[in-house]
Protein backbone atom coordinates (compact mmCIF):
# COMPACT_ATOMS: atom_id res chain seq x y z
CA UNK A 1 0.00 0.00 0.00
CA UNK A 2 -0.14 2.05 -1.98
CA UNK A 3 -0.33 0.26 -5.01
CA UNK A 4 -1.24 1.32 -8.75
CA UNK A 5 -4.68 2.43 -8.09
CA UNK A 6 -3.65 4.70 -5.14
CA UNK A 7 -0.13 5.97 -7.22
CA UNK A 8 -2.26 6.74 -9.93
CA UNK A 9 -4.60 8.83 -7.64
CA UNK A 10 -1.85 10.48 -6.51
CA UNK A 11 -0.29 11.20 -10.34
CA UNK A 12 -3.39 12.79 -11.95
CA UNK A 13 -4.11 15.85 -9.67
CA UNK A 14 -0.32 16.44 -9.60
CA UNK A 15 -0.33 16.69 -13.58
CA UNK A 16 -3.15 19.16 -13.57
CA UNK A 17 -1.69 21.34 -11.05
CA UNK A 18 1.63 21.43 -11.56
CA UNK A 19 2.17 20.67 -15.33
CA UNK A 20 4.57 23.34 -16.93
CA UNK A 21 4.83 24.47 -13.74
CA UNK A 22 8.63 26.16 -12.88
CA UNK A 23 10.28 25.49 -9.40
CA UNK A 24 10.75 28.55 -7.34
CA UNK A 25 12.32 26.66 -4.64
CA UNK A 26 13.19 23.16 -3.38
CA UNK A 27 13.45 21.91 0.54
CA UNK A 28 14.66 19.02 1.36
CA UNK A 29 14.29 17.12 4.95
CA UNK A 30 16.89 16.02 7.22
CA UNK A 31 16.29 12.16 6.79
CA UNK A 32 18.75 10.87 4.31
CA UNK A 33 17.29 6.98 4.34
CA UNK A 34 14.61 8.38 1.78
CA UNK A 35 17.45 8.89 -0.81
CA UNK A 36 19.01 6.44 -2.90
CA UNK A 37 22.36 8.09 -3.75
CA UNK A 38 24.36 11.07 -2.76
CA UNK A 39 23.07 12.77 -5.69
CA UNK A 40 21.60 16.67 -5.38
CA UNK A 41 19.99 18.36 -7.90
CA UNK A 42 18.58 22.15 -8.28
CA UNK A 43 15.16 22.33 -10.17
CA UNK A 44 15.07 26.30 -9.53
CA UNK A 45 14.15 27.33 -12.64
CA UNK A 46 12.98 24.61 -13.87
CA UNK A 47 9.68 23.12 -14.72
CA UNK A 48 7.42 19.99 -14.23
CA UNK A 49 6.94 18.43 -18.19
CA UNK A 50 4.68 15.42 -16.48
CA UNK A 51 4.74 12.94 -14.39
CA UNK A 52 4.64 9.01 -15.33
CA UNK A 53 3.86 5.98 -13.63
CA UNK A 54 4.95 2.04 -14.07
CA UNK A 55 3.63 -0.15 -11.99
CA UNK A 56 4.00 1.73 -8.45
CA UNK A 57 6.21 4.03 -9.21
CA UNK A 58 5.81 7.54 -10.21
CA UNK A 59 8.50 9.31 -12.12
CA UNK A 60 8.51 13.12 -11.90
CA UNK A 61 10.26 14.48 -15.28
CA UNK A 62 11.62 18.12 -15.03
CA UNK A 63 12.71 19.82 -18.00
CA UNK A 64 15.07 22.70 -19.28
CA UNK A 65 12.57 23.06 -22.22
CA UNK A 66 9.98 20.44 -23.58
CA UNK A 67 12.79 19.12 -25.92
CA UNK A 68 15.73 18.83 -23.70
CA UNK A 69 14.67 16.90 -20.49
CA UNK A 70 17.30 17.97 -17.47
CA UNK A 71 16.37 15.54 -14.71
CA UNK A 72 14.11 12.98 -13.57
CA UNK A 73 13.01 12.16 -9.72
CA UNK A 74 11.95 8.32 -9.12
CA UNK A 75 9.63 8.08 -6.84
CA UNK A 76 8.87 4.80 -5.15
CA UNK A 77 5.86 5.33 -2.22
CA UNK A 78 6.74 2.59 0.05
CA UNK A 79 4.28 1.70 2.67
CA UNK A 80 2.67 4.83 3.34
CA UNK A 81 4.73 7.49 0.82
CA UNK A 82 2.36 10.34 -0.83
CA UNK A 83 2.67 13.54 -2.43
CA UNK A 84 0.12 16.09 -0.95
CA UNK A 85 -0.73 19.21 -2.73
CA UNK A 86 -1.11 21.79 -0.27
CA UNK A 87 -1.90 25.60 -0.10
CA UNK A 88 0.89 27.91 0.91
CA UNK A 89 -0.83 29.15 3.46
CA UNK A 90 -1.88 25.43 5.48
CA UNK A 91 1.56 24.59 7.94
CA UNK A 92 3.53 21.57 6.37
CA UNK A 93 2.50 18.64 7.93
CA UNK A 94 4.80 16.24 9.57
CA UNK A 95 6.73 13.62 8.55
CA UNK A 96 7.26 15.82 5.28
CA UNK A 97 10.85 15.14 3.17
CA UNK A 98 10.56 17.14 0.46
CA UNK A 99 8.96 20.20 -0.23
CA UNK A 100 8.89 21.71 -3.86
CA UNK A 101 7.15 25.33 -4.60
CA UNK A 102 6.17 26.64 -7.52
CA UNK A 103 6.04 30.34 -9.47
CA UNK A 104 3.10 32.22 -9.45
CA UNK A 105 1.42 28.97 -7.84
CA UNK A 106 -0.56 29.30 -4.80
CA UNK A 107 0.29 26.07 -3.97
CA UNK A 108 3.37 23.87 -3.27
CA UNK A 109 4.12 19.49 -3.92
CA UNK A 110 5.14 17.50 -0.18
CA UNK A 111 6.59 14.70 -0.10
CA UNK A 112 5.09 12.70 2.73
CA UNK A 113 6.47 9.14 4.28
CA UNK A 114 5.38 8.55 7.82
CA UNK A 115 6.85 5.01 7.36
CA UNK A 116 9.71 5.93 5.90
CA UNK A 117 9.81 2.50 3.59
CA UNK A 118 9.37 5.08 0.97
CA UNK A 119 12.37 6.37 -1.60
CA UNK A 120 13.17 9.35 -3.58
CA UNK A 121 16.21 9.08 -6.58
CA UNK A 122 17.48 11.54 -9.19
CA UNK A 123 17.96 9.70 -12.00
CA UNK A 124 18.97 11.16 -15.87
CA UNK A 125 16.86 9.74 -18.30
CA UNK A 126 18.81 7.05 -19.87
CA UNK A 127 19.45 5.46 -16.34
CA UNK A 128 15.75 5.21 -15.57
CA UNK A 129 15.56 2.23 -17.52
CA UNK A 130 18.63 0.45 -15.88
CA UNK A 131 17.43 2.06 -12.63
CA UNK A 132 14.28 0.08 -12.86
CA UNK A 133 15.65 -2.99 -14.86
CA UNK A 134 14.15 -5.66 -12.19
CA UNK A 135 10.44 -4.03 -12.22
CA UNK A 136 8.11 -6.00 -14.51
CA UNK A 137 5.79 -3.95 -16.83
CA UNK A 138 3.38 -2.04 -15.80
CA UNK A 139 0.07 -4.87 -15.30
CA UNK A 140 -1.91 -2.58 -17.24
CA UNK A 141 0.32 -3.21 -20.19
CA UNK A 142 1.93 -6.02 -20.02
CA UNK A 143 0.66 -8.49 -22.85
CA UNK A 144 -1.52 -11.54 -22.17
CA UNK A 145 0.98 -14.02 -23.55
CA UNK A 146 3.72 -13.13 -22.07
CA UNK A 147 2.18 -12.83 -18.71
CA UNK A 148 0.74 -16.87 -19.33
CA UNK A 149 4.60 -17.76 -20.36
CA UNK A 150 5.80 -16.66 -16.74
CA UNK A 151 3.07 -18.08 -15.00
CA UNK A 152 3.08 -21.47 -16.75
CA UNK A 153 7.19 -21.52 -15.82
CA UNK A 154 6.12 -21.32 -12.20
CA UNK A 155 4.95 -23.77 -9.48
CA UNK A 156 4.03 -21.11 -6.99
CA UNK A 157 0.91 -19.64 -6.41
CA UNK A 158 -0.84 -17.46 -8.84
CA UNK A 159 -1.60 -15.21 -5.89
CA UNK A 160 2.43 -14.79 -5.07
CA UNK A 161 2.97 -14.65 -9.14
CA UNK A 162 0.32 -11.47 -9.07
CA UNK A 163 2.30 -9.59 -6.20
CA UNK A 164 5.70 -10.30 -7.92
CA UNK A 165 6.45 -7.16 -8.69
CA UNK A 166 9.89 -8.67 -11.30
CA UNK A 167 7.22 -10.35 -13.64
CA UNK A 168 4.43 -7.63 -13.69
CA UNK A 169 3.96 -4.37 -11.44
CA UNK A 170 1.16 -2.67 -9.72
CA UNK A 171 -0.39 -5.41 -8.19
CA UNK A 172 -0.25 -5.43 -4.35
CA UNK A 173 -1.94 -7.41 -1.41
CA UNK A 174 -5.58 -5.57 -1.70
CA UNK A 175 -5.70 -6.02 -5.61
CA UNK A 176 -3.99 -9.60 -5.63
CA UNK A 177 -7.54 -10.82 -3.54
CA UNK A 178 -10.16 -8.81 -5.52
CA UNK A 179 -8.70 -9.84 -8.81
CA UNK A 180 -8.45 -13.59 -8.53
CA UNK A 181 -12.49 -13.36 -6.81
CA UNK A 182 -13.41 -11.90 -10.16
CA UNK A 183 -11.50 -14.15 -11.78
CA UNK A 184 -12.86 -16.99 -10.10
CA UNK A 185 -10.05 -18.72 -9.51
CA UNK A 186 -8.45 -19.95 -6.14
CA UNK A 187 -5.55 -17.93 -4.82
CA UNK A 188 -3.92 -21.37 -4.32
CA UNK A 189 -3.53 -22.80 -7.89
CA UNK A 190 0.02 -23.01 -9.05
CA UNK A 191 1.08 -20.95 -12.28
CA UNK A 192 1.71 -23.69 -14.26
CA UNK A 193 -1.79 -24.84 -13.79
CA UNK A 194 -3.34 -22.54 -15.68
CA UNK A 195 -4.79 -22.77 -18.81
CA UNK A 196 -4.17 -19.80 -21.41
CA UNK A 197 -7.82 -18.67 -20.89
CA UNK A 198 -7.64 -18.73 -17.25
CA UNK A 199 -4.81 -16.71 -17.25
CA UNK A 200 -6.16 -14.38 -19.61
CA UNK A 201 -9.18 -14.06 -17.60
CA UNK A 202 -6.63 -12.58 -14.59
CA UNK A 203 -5.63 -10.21 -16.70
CA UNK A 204 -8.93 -9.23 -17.90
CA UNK A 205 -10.18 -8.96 -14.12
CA UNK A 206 -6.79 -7.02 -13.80
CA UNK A 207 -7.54 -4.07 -15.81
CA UNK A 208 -11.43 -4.10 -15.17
CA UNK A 209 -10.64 -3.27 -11.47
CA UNK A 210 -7.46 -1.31 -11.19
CA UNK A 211 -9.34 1.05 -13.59
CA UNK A 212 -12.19 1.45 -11.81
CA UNK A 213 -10.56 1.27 -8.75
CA UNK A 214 -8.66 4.04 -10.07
CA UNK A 215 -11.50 5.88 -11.13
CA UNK A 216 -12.42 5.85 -7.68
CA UNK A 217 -9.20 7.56 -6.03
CA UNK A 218 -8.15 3.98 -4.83
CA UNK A 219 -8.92 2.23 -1.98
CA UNK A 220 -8.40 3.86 1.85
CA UNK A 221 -7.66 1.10 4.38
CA UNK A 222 -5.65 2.48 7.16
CA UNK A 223 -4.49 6.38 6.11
CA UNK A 224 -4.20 6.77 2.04
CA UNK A 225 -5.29 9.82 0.43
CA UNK A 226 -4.72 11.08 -2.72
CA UNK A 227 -2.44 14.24 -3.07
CA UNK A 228 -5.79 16.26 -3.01
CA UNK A 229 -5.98 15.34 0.85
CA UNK A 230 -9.51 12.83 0.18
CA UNK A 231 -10.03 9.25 0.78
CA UNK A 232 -10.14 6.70 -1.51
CA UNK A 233 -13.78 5.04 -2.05
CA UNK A 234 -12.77 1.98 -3.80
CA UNK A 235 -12.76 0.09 -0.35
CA UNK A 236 -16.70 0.14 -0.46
CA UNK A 237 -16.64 -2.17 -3.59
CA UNK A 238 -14.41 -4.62 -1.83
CA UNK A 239 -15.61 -8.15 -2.82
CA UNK A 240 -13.35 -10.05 -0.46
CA UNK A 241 -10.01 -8.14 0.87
CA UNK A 242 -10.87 -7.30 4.78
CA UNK A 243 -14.01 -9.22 4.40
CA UNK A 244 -13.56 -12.29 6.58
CA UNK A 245 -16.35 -14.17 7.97
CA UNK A 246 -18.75 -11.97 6.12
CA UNK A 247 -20.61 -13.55 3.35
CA UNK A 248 -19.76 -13.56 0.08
CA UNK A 249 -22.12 -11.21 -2.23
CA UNK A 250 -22.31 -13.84 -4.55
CA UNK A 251 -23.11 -16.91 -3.05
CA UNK A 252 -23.37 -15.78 0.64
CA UNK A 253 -20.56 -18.61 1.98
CA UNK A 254 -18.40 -16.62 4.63
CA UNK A 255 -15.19 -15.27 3.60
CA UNK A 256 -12.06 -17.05 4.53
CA UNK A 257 -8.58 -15.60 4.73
CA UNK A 258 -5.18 -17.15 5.23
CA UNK A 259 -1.59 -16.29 6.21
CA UNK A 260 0.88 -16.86 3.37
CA UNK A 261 4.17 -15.80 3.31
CA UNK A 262 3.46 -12.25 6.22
CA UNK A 263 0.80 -11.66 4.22
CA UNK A 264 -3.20 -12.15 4.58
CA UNK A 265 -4.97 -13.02 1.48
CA UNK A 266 -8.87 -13.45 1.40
CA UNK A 267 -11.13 -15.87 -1.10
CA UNK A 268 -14.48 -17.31 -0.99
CA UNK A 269 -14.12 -21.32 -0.80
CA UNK A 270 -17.30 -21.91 -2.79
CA UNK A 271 -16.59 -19.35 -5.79
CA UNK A 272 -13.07 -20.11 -6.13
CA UNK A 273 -13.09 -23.27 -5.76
CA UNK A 274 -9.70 -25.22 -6.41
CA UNK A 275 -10.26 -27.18 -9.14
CA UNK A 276 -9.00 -30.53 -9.53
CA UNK A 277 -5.97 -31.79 -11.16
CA UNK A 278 -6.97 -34.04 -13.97
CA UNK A 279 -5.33 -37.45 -12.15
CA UNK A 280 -7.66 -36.80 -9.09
CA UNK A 281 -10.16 -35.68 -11.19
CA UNK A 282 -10.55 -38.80 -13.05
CA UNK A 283 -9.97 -40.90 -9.85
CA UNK A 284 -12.45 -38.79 -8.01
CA UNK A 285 -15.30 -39.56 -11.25
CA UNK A 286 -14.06 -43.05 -10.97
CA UNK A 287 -14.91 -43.96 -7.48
CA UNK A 288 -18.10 -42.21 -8.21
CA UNK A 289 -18.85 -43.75 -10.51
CA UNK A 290 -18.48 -46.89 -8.65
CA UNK A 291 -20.54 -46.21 -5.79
C-alpha cells in the first residue's frame, strides 16, 4: 500500500496542477534513508513536463525546455509514501521530506512518508531504464501471452505470481484478492496450472478493477489519500479483501482468509473453488462412478 490504483490517484491531480509548472524553490528534509544516492539536484528554474507511472512508481520528469529533459526524480511510495498538494498558506505537515514550490502557484508538492519505507532518486533519463531494470511492466500493459509464459514456468501460487512485482507491477496485497475473486479462480492454484484462458481471464479482471478502482481515487484502508488530501472510495466495492467471515455477495458462503508468506490473502471457498488436477479428477469420477 499504496499500489497502482492509489499511485495513480496520486499522479493525476499532480499533472493538472503542476504541469509546466517552474520550481521557485526546493526543501529538502533532514532524513537521508529516503534517498538512494548522494546525488543533489537544483530544479530552480525549472519546470514539471509530467509525471509518469509504471507499476508503483511515479516518475517526476523536469525539463530545461519540452525538448531537452534535465532531470528525472523516481519516486517509489513505500508503505505509506504520498505527495500532498497543499496551499501555501496550510503549515507543512509532519513527517514531510521534500517540499517543492512553484512560481506564481498558490500552492506547493510535499513529499510525505510517515513510514519511511518510501524512496526518492534523481535519476537522468537514460538510467531510468537500468534504474528500474528488475520491475516487470506495468500490469496494465503487459501483454496476455507473455504474462501466461511466466506463470506457466512457475509452481508457486498465482496469488504470489500477481504480487511479484519482477514479472508484472502494480499489483499489491488488496488487488492480488479482488482480482483472482473476479476471476474466479483460487488464490492457491500453481502458475503452471493454468490454462491460457484462465490466465487471460486474470488479466482481464486485472484491468477491469485497477481502472475502476482508479477511477475511484483507490482504496483507503488504514491512512491513504490522494495528493488532493480525500479518501479513496474503492474500499466500499471490496468483494473479499478485509471481508472475513462476512458472506460472500455472490453466493453468501463466509469469507475465509489465510496467512501466506506475512501476508493475509482473502477468497471465498465456494466461488473459487480449487479445481481438480486431472489425475484426481478422473480418480475422483471413478470412485463415483463406482458407488
Amino acid at each position: 500500500m499504496p499500489e497502482l490504483p492509489e499511485a495513480e490517484a496520486i499522479r493525476l491531480p499532480v499533472i493538472r496542477f503542476f504541469s509546466d509548472g517552474i520550481v521557485e524553490s526546493i526543501k529538502r528534509g533532514n532524513n537521508k534513508k529516503i534517498w538512494i544516492g548522494e546525488n543533489e539536484y537544483r530544479l530552480e528554474e525549472l519546470f514539471l513536463f509530467t509525471v509518469r507511472r509504471t507499476g508503483k512508481v511515479l516518475i517526476f520528469d523536469w525539463r530545461i525546455t519540452k525538448e531537452k529533459p534535465a532531470v528525472l526524480l523516481i519516486s517509489r511510495l513505500g508503505m505509506s509514501g504520498t505527495w500532498l498538494i497543499q496551499h501555501l498558506r496550510d503549515p507543512l505537515p509532519d513527517h514531510c521530506h521534500l517540499v517543492i514550490s512553484f512560481k506564481d502557484s498558490a500552492h506547493r508538492l510535499v513529499y510525505r512518508d510517515p513510514r519511511r519505507f518510501g524512496r526518492l532518486e534523481w535519476a537522468f533519463e537514460e538510467e531510468c531504464s537500468v534504474i528500474l531494470a528488475s520491475q516487470g511492466p506495468d500490469i496494465l500493459k503487459i501483454p496476455a501471452d507473455d504474462w501466461y509464459r511466466e506463470a506457466r514456468r512457475s509452481s508457486r501460487t498465482i496469488r504470489s505470481l500477481l504480487l511479484d512485482q519482477k514479472i508484472s507491477s502494480g499489483i499489491g496485497n488488496i488487488y492480488a484478492s479482488e482480482i483472482l475473486f473476479a476471476a474466479g479462480l483460487s488464490p492457491f492454484r500453481t502458475g503452471k496450472s493454468l490454462s491460457k484462458r484462465e490466465s487471460y481471464r486474470i488479466l482481464d479482471a486485472a484491468r477491469q478493477i485497477l481502472e475502476s478502482a482508479i477511477r475511484s481515487g483507490g482504496s483507503t484502508i488504514h491512512s491513504f489519500q490522494t495528493s488532493l488530501g480525500e479518501n479513496g472510495r474503492y474500499q466500499d466495492r471490496h468483494t473479499v479483501y478485509g471481508r472475513a467471515g462476512k458472506p460472500c455477495l455472490q453466493c453468501s458462503t463466509p469469507i475465509q482468509s489465510v496467512r501466506e508468506a506475512s501476508r493475509t490473502l482473502f477468497y471465498c471457498p465456494v466461488c473459487q473453488k480449487r479445481q481438480l488436477r486431472r489425475k484426481e479428477k478422473t480418480l475422483r469420477e471413478a470412485l463415483t462412478a463406482v458407488q
